[in-house]
PDB file of N, CA and C in Angstrom:
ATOM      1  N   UNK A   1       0.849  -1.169   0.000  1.00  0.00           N
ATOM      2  CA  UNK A   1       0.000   0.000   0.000  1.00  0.00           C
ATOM      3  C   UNK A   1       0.906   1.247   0.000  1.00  0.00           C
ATOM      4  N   UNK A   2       0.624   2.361  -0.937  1.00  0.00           N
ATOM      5  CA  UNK A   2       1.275   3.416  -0.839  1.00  0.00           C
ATOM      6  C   UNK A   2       1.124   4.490   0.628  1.00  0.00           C
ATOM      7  N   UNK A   3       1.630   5.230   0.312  1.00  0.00           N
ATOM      8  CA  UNK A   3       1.165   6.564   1.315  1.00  0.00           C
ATOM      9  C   UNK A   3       0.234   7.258   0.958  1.00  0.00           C
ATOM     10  N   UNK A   4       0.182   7.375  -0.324  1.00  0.00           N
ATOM     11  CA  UNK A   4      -1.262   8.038  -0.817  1.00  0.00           C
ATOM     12  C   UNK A   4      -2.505   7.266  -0.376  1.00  0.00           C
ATOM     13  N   UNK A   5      -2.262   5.774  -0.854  1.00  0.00           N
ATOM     14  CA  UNK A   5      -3.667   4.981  -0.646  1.00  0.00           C
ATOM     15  C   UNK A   5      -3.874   5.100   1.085  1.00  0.00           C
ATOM     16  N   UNK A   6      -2.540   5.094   2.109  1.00  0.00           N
ATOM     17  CA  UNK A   6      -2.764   4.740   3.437  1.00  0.00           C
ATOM     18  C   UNK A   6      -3.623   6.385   3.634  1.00  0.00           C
ATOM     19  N   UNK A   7      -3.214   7.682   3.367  1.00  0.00           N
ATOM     20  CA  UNK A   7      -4.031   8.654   3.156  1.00  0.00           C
ATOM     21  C   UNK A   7      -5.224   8.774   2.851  1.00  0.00           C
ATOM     22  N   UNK A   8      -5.805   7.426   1.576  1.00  0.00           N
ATOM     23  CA  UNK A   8      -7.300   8.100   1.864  1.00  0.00           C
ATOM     24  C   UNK A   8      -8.175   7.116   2.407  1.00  0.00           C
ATOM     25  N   UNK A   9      -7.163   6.238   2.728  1.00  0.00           N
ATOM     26  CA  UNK A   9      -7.917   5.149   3.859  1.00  0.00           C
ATOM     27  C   UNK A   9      -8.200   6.119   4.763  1.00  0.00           C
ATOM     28  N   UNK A  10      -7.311   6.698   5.392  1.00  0.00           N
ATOM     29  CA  UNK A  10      -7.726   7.472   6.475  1.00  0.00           C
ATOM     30  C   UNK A  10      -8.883   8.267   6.257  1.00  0.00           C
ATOM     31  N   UNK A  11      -8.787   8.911   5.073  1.00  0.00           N
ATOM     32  CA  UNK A  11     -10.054  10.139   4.942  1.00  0.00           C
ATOM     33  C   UNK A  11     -10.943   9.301   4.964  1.00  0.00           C
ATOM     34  N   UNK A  12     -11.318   7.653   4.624  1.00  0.00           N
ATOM     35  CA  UNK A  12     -12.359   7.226   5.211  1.00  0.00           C
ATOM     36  C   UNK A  12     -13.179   6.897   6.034  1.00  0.00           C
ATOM     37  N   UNK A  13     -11.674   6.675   7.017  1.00  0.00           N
ATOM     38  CA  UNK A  13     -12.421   6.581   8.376  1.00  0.00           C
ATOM     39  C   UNK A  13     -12.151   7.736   9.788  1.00  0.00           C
ATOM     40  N   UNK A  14     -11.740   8.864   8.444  1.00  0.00           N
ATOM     41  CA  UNK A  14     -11.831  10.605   9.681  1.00  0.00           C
ATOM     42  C   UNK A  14     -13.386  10.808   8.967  1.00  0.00           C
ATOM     43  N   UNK A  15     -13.364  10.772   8.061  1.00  0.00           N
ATOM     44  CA  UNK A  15     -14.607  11.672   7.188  1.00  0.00           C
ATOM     45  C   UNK A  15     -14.419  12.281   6.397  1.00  0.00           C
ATOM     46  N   UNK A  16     -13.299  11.900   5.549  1.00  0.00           N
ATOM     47  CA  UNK A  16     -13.331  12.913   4.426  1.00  0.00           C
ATOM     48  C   UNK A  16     -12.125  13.625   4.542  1.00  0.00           C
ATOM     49  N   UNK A  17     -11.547  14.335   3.006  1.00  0.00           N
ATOM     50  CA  UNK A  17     -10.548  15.102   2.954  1.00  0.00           C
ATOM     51  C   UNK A  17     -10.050  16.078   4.285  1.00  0.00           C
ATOM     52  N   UNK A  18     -10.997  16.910   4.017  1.00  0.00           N
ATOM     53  CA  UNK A  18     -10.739  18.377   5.364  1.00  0.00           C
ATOM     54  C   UNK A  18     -10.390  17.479   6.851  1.00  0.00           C
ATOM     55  N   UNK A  19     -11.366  16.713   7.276  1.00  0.00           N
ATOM     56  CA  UNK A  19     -11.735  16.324   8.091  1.00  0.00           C
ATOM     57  C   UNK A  19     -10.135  15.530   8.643  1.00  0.00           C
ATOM     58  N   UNK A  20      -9.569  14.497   7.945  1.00  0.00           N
ATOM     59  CA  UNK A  20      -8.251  13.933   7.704  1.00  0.00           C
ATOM     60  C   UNK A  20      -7.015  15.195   7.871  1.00  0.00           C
ATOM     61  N   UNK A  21      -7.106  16.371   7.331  1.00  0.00           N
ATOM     62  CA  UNK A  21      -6.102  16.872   7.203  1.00  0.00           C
ATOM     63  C   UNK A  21      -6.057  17.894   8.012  1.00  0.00           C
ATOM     64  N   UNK A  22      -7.631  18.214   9.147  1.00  0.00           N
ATOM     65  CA  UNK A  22      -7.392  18.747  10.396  1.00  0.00           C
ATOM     66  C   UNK A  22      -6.739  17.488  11.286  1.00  0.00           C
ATOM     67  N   UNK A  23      -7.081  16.339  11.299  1.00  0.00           N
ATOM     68  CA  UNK A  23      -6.852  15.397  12.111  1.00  0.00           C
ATOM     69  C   UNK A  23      -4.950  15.355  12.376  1.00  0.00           C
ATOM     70  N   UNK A  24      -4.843  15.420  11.482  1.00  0.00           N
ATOM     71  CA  UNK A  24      -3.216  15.763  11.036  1.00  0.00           C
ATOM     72  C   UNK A  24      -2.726  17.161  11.237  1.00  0.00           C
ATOM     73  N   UNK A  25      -3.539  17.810  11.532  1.00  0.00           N
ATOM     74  CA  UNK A  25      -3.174  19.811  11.709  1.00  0.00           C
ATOM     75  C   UNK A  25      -2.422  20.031  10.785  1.00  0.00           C
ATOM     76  N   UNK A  26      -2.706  20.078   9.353  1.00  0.00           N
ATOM     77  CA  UNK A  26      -1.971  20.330   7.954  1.00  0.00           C
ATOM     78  C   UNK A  26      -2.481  21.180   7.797  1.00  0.00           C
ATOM     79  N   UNK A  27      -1.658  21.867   6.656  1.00  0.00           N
ATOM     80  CA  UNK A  27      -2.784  22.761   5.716  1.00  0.00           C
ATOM     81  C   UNK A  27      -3.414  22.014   4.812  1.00  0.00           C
ATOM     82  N   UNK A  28      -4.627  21.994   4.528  1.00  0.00           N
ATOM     83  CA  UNK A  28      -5.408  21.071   3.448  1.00  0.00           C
ATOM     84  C   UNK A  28      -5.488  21.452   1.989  1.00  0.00           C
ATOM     85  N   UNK A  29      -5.323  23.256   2.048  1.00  0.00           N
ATOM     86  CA  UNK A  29      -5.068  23.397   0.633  1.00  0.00           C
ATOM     87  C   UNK A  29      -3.221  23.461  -0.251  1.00  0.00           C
ATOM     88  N   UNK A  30      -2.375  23.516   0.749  1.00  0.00           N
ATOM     89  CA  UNK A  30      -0.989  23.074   0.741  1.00  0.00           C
ATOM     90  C   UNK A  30      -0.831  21.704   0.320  1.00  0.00           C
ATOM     91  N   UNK A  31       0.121  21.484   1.686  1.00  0.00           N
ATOM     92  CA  UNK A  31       0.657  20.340   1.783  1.00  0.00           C
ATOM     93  C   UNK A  31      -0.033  18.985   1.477  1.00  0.00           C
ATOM     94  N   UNK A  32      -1.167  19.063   2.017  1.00  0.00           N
ATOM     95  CA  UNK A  32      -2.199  17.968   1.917  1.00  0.00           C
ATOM     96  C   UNK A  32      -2.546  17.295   0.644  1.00  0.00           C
ATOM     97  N   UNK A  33      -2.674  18.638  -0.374  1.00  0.00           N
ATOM     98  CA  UNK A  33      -3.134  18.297  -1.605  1.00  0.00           C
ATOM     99  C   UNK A  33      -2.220  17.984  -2.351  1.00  0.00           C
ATOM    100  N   UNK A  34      -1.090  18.813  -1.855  1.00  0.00           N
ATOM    101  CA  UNK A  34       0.115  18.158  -2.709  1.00  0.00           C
ATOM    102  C   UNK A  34       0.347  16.584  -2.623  1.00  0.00           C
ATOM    103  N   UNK A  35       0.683  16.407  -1.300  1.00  0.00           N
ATOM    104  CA  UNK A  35       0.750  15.205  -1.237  1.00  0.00           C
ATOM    105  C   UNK A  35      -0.352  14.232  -1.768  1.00  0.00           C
ATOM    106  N   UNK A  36      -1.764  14.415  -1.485  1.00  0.00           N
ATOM    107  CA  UNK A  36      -2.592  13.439  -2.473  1.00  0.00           C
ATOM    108  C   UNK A  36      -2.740  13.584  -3.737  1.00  0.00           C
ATOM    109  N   UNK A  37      -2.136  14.479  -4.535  1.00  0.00           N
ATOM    110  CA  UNK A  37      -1.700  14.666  -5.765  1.00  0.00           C
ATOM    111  C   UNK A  37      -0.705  14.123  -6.353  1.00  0.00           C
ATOM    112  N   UNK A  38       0.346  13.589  -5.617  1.00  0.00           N
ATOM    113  CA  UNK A  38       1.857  12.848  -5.851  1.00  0.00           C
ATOM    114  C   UNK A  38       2.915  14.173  -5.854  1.00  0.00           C
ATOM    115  N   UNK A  39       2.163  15.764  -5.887  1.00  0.00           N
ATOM    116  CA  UNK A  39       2.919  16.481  -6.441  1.00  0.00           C
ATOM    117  C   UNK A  39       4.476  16.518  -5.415  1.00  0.00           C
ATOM    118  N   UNK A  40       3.965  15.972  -4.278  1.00  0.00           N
ATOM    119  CA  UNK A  40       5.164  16.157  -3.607  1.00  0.00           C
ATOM    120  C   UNK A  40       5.319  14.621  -2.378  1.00  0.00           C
ATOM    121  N   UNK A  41       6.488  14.701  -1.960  1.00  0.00           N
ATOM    122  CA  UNK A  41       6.397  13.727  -1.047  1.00  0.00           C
ATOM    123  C   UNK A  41       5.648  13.716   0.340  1.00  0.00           C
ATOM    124  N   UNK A  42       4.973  12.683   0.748  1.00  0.00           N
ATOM    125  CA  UNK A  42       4.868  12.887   1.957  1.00  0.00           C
ATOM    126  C   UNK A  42       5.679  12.237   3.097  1.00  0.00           C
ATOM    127  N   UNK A  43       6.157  13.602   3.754  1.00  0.00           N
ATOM    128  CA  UNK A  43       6.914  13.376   4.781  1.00  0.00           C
ATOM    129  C   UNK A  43       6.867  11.966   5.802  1.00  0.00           C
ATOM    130  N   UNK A  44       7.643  11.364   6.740  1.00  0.00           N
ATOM    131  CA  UNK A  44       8.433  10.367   6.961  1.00  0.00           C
ATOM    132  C   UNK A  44       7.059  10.184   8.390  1.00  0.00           C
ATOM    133  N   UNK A  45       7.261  11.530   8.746  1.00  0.00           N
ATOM    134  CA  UNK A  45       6.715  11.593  10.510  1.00  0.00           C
ATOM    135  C   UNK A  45       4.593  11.969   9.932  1.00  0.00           C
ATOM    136  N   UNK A  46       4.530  12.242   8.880  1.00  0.00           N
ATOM    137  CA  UNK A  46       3.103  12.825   8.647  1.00  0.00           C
ATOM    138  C   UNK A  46       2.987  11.337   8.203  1.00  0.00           C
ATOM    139  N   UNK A  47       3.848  10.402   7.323  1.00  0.00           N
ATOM    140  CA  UNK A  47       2.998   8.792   7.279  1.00  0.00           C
ATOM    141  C   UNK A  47       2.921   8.091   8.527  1.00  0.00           C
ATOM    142  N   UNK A  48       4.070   8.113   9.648  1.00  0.00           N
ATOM    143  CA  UNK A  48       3.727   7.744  10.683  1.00  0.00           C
ATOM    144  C   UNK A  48       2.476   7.691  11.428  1.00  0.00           C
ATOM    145  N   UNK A  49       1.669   8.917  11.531  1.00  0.00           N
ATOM    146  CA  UNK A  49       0.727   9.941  11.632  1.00  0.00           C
ATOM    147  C   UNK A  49      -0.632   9.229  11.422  1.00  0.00           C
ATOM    148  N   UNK A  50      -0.228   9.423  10.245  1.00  0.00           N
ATOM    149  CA  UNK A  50      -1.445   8.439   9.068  1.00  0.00           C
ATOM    150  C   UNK A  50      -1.686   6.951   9.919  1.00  0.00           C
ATOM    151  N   UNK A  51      -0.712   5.830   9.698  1.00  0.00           N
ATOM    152  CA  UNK A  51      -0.597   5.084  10.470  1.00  0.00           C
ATOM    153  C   UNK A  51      -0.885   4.939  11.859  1.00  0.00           C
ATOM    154  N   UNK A  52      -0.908   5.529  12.972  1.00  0.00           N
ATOM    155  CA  UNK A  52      -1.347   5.588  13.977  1.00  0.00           C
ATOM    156  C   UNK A  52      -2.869   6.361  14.162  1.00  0.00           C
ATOM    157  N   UNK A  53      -2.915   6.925  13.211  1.00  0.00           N
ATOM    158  CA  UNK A  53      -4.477   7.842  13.612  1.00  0.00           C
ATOM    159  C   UNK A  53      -5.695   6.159  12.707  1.00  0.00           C
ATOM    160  N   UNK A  54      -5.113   5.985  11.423  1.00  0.00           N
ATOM    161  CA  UNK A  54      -5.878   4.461  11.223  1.00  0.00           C
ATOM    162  C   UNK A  54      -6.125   3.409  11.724  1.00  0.00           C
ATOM    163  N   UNK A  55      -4.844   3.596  12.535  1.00  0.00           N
ATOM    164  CA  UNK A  55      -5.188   1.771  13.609  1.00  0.00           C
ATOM    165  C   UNK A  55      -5.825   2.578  14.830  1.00  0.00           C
ATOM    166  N   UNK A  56      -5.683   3.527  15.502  1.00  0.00           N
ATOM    167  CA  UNK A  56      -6.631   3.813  16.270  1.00  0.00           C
ATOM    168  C   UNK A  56      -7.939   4.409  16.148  1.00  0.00           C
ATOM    169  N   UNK A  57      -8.383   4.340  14.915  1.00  0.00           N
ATOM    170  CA  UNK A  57      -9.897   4.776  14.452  1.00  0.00           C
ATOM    171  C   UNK A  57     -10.488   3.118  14.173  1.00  0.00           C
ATOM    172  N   UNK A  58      -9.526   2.296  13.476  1.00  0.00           N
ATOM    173  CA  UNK A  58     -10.019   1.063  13.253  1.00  0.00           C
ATOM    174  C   UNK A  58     -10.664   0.484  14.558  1.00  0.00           C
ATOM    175  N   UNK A  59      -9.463   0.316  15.624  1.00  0.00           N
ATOM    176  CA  UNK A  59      -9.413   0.072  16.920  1.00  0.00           C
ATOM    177  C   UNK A  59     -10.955  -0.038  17.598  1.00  0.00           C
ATOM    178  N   UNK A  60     -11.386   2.033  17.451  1.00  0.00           N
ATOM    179  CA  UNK A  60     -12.473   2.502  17.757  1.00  0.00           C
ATOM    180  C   UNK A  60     -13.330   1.922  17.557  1.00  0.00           C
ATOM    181  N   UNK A  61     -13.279   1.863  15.871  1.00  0.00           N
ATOM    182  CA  UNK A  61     -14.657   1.014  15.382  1.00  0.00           C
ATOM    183  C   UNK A  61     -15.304  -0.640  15.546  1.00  0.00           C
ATOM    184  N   UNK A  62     -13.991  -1.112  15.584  1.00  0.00           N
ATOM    185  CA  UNK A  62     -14.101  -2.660  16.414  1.00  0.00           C
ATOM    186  C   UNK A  62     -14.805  -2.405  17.800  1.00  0.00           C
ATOM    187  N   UNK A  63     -14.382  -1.806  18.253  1.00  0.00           N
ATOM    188  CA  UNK A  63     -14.827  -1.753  20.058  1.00  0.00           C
ATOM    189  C   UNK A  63     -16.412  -1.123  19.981  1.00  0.00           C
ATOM    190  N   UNK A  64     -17.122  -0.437  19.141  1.00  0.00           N
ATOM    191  CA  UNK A  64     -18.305   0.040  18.882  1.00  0.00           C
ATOM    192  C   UNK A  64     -19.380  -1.409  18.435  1.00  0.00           C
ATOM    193  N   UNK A  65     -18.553  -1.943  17.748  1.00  0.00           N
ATOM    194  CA  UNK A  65     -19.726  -3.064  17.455  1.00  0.00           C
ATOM    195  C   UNK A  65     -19.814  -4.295  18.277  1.00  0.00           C
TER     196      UNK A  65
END
């Protein structure tokens, strides 16, 4: 899985673009878009990020049902 795809996994389970890239305290019309654009890389510590905010939303959602 890329960083892009682990990115909009996430926006699926924040809610969406904006929603993902407050979750992350980015700028959403910057950095954010760049990065889900390929136009630029995403940083080392913002995939980390990604990664930990997904397994603990997954987490969430297991424990709800």
């Amino acid at each position: 899985m890329t960083d892009v795809d682990q990115l909009k996994e996430l926006e699926e389970l924040a809610g969406g673009p904006l929603k993902c890239a407050r979750l992350l305290a980015v700028d959403y019309t910057g950095s954010y878009a760049s990065w889900k654009a390929g136009r630029k890389p995403i940083p080392r510590y913002i995939t980390a990020s990604v990664k930990a905010h997904t397994a603990l939303l997954k987490k969430e959602l297991v424990q709800e049902c």
